[in-house]
C-alpha atoms as a PDB file:
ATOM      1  CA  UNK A   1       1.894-110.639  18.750  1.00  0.00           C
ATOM      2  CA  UNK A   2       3.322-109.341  15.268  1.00  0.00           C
ATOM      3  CA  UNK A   3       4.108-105.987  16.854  1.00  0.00           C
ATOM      4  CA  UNK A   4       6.278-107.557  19.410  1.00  0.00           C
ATOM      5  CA  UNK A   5       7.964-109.773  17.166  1.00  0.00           C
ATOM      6  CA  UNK A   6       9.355-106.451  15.192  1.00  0.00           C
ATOM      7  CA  UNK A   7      10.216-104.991  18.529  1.00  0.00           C
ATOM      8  CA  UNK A   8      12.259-107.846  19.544  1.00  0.00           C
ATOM      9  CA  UNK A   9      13.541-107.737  15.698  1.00  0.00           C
ATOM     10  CA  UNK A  10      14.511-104.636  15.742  1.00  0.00           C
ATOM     11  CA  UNK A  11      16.851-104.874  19.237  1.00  0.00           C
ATOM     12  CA  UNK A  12      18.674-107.899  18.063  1.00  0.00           C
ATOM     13  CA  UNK A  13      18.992-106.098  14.917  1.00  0.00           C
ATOM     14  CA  UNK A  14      20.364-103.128  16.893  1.00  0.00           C
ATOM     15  CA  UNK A  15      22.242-105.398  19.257  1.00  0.00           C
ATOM     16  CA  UNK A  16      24.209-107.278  16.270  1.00  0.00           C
ATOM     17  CA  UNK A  17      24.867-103.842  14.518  1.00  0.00           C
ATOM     18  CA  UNK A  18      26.492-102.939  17.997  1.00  0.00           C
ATOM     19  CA  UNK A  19      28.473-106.071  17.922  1.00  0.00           C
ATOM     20  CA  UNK A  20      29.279-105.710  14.677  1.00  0.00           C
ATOM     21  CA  UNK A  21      30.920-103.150  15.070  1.00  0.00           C
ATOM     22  CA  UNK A  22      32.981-103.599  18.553  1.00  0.00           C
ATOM     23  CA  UNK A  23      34.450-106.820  16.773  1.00  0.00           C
ATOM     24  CA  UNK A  24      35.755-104.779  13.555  1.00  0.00           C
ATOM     25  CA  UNK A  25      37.261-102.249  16.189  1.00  0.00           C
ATOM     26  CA  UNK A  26      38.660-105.152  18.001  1.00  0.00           C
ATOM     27  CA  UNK A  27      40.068-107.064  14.796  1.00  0.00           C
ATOM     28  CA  UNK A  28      41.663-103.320  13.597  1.00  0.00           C
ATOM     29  CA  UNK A  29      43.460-102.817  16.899  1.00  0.00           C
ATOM     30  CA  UNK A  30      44.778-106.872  17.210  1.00  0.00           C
ATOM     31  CA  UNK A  31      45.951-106.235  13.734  1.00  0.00           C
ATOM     32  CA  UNK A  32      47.904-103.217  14.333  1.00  0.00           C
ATOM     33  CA  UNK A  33      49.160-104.373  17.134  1.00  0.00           C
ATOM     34  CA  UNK A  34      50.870-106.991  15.184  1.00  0.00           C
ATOM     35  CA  UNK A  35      51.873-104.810  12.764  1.00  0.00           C
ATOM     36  CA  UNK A  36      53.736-102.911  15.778  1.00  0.00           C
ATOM     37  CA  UNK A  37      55.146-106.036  16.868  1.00  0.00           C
ATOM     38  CA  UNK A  38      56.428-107.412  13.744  1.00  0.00           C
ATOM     39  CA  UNK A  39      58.045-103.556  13.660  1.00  0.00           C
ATOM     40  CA  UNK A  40      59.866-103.873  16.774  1.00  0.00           C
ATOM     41  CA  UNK A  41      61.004-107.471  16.396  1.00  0.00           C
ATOM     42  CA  UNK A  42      62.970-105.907  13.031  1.00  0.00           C
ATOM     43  CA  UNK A  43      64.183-103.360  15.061  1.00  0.00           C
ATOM     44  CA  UNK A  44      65.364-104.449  18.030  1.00  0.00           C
ATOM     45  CA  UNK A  45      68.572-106.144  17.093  1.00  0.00           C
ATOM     46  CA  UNK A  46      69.636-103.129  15.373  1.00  0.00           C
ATOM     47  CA  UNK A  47      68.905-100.690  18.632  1.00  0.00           C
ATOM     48  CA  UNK A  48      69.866-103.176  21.419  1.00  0.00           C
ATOM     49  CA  UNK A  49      72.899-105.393  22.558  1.00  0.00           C
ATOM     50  CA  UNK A  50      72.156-109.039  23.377  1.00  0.00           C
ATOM     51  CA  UNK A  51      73.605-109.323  27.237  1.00  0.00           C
ATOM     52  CA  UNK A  52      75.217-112.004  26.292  1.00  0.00           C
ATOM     53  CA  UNK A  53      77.219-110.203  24.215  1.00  0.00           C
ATOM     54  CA  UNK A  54      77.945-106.998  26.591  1.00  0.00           C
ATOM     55  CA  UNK A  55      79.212-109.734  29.231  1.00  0.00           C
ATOM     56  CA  UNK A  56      81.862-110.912  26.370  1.00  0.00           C
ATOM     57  CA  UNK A  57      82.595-107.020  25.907  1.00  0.00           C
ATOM     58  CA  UNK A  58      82.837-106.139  29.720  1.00  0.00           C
ATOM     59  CA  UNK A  59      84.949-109.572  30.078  1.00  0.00           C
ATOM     60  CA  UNK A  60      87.782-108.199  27.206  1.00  0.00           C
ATOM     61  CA  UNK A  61      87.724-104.581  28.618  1.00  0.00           C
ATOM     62  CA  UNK A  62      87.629-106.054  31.754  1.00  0.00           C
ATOM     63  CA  UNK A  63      91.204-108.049  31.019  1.00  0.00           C
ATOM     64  CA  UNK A  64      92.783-105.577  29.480  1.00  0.00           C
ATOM     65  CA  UNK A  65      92.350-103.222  32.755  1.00  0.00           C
ATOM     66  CA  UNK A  66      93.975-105.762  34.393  1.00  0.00           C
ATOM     67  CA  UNK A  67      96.591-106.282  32.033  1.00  0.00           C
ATOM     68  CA  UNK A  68      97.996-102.306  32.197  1.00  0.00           C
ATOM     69  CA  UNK A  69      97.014-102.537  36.576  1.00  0.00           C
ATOM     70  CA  UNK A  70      99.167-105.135  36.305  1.00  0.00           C
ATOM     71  CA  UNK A  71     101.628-103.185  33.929  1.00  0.00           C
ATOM     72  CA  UNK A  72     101.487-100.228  36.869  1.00  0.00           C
ATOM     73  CA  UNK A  73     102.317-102.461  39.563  1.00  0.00           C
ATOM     74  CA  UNK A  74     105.296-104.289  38.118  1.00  0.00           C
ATOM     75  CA  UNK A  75     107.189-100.527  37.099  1.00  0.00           C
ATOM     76  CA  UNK A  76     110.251-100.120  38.314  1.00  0.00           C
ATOM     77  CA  UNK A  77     110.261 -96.548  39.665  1.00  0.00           C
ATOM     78  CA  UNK A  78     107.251 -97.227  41.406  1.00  0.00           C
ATOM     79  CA  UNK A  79     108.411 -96.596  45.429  1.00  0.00           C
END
């Protein structure tokens, strides 16, 4: 009886050494992952345009197309 109680002592030992382990792993990669996160979330508004403000962009470049088509149309020694 003794001898299988240090059997079955020994696996759990082995079995929370395992585990152990696999959560530090785990715990390293979630924090590095956040550390990657917090990385892009400072730089993203540095690297990217909002769309919101591209459409206000495209809208002014868009009017002042119009503005010289409209220019090109109204000449006078157009035939």
């Amino acid at each position: 009886m003794n001898e299988y109680q240090n059997i079955i002592d020994v696996g759990a030992g082995m079995v929370l050494t395992v585990a152990g382990w696999l959560l530090r792993e785990l715990w390293g990669a979630v924090k590095e992952l956040q550390r990657d996160i917090n990385k892009l979330e400072a730089t993203l508004p540095k690297e990217y345009v909002l769309k919101d403000d591209l459409d206000k962009r495209m809208s002014h470049i868009e009017d002042m197309f119009q503005r010289i088509y409209d220019k090109l149309d109204g000449k006078a020694d157009k035939p």
